[in-house]
C-alpha atoms as a PDB file:
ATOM      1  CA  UNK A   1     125.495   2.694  -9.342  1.00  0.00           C
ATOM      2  CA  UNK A   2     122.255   2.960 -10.962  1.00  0.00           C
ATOM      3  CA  UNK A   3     121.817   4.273 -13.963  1.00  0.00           C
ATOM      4  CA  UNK A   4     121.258   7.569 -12.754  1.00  0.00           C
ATOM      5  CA  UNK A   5     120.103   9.318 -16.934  1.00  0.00           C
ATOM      6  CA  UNK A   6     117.188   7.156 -16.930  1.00  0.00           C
ATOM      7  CA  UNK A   7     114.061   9.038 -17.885  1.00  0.00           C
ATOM      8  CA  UNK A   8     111.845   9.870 -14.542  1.00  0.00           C
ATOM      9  CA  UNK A   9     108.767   8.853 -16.235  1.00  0.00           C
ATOM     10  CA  UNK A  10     110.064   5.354 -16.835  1.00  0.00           C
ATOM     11  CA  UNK A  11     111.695   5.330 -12.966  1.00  0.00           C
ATOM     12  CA  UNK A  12     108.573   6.087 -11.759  1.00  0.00           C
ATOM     13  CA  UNK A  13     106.593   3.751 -13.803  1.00  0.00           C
ATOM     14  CA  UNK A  14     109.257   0.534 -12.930  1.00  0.00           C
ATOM     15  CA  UNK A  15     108.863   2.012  -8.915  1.00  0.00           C
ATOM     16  CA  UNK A  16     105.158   1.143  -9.514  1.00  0.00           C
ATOM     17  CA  UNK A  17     105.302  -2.116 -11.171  1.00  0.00           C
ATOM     18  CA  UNK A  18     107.648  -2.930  -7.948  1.00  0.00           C
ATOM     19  CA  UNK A  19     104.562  -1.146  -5.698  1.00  0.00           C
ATOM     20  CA  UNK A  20     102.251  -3.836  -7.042  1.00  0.00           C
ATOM     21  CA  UNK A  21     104.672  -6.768  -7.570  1.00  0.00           C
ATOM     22  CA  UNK A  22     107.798  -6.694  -6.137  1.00  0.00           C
ATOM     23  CA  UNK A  23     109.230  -7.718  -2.745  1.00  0.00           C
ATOM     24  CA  UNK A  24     112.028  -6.860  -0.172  1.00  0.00           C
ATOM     25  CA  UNK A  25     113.177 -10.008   2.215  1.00  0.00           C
ATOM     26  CA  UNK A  26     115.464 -10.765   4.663  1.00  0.00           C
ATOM     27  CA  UNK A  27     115.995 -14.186   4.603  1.00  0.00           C
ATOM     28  CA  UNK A  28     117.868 -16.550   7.082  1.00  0.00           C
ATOM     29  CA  UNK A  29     120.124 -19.446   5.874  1.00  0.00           C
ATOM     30  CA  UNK A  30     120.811 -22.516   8.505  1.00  0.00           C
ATOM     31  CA  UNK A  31     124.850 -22.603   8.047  1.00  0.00           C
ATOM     32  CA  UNK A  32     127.092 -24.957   9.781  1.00  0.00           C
ATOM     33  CA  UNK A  33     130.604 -23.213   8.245  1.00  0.00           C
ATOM     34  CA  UNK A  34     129.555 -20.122   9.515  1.00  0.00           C
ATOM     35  CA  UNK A  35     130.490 -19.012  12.968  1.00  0.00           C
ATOM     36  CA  UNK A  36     126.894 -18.136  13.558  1.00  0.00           C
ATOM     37  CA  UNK A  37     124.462 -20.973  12.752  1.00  0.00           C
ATOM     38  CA  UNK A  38     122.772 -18.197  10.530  1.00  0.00           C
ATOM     39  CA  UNK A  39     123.473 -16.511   7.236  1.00  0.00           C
ATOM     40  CA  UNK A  40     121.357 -13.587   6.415  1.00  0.00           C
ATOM     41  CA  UNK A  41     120.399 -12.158   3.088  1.00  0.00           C
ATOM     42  CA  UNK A  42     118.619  -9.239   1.816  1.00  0.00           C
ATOM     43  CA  UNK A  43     116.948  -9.951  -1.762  1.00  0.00           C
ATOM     44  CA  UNK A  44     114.815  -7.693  -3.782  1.00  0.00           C
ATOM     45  CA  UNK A  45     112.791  -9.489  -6.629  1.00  0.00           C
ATOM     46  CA  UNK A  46     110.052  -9.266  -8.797  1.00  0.00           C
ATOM     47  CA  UNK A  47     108.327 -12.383 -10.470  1.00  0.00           C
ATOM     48  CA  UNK A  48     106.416 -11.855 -14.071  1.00  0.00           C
ATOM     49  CA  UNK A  49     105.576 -13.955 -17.044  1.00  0.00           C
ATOM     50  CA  UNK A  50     107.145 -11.403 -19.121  1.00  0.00           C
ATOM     51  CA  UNK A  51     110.940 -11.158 -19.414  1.00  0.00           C
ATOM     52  CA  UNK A  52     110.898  -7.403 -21.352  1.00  0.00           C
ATOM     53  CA  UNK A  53     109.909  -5.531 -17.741  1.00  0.00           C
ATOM     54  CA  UNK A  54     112.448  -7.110 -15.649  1.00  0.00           C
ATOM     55  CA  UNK A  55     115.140  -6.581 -18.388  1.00  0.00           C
ATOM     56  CA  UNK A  56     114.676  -3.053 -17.818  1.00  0.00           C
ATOM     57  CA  UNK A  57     115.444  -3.593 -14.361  1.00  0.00           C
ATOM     58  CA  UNK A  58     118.628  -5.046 -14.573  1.00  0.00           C
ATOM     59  CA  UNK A  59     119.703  -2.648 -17.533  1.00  0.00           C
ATOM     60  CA  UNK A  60     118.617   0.233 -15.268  1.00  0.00           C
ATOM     61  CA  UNK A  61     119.678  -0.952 -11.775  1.00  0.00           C
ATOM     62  CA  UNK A  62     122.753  -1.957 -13.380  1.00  0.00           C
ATOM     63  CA  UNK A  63     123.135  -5.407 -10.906  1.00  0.00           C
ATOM     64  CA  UNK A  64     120.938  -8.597 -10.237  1.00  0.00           C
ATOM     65  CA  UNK A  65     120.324 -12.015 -12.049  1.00  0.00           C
ATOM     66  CA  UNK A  66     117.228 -13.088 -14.315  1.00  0.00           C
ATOM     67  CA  UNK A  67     116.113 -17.067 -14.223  1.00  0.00           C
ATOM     68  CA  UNK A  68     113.155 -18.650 -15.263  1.00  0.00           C
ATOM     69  CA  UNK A  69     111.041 -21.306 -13.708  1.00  0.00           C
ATOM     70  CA  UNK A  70     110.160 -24.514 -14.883  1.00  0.00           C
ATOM     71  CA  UNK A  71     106.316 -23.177 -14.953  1.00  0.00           C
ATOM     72  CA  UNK A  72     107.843 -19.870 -17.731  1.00  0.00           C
ATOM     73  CA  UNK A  73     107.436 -17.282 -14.689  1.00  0.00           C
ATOM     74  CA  UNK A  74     110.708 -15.478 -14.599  1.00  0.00           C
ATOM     75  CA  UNK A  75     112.044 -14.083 -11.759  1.00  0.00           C
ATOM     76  CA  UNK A  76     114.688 -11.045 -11.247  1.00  0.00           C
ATOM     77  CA  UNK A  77     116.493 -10.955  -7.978  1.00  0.00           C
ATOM     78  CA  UNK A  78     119.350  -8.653  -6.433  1.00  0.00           C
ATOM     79  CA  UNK A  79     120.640 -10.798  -3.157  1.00  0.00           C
ATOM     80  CA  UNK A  80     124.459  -9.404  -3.348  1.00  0.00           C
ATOM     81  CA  UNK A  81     124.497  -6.732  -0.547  1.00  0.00           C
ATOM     82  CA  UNK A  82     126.937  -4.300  -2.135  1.00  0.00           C
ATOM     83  CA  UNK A  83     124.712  -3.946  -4.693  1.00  0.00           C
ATOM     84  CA  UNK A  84     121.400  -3.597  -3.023  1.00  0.00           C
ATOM     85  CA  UNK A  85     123.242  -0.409  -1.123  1.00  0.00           C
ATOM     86  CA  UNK A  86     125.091   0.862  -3.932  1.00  0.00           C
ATOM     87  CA  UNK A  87     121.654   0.560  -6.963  1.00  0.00           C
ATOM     88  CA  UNK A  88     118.592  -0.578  -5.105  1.00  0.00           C
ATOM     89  CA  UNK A  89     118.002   1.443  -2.396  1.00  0.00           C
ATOM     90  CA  UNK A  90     119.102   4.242  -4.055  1.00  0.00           C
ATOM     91  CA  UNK A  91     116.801   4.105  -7.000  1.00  0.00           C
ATOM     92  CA  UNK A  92     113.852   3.359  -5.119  1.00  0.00           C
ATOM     93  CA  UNK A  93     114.910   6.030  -2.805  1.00  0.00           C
ATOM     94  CA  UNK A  94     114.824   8.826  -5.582  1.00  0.00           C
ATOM     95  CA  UNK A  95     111.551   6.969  -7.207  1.00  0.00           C
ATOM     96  CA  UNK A  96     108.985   6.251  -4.270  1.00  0.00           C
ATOM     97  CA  UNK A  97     106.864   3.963  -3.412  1.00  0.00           C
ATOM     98  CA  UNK A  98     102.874   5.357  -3.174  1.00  0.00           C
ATOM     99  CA  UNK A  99     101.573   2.318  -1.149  1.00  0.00           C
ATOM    100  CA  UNK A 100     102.074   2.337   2.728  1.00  0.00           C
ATOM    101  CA  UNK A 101     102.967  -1.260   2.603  1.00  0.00           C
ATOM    102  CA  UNK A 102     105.691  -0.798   0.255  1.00  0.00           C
ATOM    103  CA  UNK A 103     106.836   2.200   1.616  1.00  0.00           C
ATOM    104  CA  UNK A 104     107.000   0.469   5.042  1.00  0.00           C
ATOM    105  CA  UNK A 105     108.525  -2.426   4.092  1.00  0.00           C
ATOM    106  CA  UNK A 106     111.354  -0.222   1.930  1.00  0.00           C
ATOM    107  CA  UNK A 107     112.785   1.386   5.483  1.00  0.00           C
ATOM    108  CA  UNK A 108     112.708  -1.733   7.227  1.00  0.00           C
ATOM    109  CA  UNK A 109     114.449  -3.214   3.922  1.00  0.00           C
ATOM    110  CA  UNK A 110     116.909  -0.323   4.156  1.00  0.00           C
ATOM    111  CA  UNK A 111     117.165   0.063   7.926  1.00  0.00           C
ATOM    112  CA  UNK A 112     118.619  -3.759   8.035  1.00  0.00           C
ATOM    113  CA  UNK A 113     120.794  -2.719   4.817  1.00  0.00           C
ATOM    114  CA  UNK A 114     122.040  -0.176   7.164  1.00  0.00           C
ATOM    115  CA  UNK A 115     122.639  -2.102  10.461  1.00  0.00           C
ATOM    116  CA  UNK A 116     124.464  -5.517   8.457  1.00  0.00           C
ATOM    117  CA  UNK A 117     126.891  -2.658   6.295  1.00  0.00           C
ATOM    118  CA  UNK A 118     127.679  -0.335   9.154  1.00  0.00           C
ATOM    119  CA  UNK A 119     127.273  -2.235  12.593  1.00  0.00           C
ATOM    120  CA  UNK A 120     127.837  -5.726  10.985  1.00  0.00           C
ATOM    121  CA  UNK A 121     124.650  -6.503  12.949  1.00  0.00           C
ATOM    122  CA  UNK A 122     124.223 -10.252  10.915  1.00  0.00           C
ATOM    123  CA  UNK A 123     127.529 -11.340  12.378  1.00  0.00           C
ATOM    124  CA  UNK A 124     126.341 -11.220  16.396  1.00  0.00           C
ATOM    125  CA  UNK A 125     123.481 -13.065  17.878  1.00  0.00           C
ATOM    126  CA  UNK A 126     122.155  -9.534  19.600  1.00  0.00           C
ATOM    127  CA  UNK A 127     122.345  -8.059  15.746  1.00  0.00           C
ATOM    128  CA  UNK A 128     120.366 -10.891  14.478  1.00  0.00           C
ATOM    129  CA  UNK A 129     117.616 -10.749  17.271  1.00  0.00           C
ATOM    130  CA  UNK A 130     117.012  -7.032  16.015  1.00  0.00           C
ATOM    131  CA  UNK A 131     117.000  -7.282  12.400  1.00  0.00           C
ATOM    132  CA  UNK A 132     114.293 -10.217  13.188  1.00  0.00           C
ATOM    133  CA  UNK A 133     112.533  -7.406  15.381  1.00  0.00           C
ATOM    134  CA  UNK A 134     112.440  -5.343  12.195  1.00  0.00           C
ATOM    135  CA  UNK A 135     111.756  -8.144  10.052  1.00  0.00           C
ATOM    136  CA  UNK A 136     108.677  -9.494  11.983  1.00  0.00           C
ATOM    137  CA  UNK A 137     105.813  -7.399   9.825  1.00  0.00           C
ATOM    138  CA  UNK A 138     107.884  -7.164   6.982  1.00  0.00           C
ATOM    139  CA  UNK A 139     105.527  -8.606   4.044  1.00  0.00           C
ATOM    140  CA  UNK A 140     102.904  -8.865   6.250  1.00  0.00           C
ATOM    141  CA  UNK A 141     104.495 -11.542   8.214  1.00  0.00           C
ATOM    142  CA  UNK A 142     104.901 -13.920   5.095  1.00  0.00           C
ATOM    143  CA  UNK A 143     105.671 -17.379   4.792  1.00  0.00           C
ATOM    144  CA  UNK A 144     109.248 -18.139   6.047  1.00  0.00           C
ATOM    145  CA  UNK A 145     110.878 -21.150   5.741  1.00  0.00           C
ATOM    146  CA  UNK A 146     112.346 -20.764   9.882  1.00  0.00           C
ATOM    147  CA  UNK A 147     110.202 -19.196  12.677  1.00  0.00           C
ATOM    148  CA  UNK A 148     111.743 -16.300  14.959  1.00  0.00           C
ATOM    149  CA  UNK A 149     111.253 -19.547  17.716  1.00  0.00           C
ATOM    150  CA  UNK A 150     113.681 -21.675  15.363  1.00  0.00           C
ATOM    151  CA  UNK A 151     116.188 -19.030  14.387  1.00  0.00           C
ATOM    152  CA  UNK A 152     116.600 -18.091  18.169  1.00  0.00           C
ATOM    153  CA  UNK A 153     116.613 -21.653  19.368  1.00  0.00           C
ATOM    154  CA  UNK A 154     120.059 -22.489  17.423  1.00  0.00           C
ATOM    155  CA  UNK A 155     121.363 -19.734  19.359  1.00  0.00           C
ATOM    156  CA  UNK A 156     120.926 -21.841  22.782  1.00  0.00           C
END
């Protein structure tokens, strides 16, 4: 769990810096020791050049990995589901988001969260056909590494 004593004014100020630079994905991984040729992965990060601000998001989310790139740019991620239920969601739940963007792409974030713990949605190819449904204006569409087309055409 989160650490739950952390001061509001420094919740809300780390649900901001997310606001303006962090991300929620849902990322598919081809597989071919799977029984599915897809594994899927929720991962919240945040990329800075300073490693002091994400430190405070691993000491007060209490899960996640720091790394740093070859360029300096470090990068905080939390990709282990367990954790993303059990710290992320519910700290950004009790600090919110103010942008629309974020805010929208935080309940599509948790509404996958929700359908992979509870209806093991990632596991059948109807599951993964809605959580790319959810997925398909998440981040503004993004750049992802497989189109809907190529995620679905596995499945034939």
């Amino acid at each position: 769990m989160y650490n739950k004593t952390i001061k509001t004014s420094l919740g809300y100020y780390l649900a901001g810096f997310v606001d303006g630079e962090g991300s929620f994905n849902v990322s598919f991984r081809k597989r071919t020791d799977y029984k599915l040729p897809w594994k899927v992965s929720l991962c919240f990060n945040i990329s800075q050049k300073e490693k002091p601000i994400l430190a405070l998001f691993k000491k007060h989310l209490r899960c996640g990995t720091m790394r740093q790139r070859k360029d300096g740019i470090w990068y905080y991620e939390v990709n282990n589901l367990n954790s993303i239920i059990e710290n992320v969601i519910p700290f950004f739940e009790r600090f919110r988001f103010l942008s629309q963007k974020r805010k929208r792409d935080f309940a599509k974030f948790k509404k996958i969260a929700k359908l992979m713990t509870l209806e093991n949605a990632h596991l059948s190819q109807n599951g993964i056909m809605q959580i790319l449904n959810i997925r398909r204006d998440m981040n503004d569409g993004g750049k992802r590494k497989y189109t809907e087309e190529a995620i679905l055409r596995e499945f034939e």
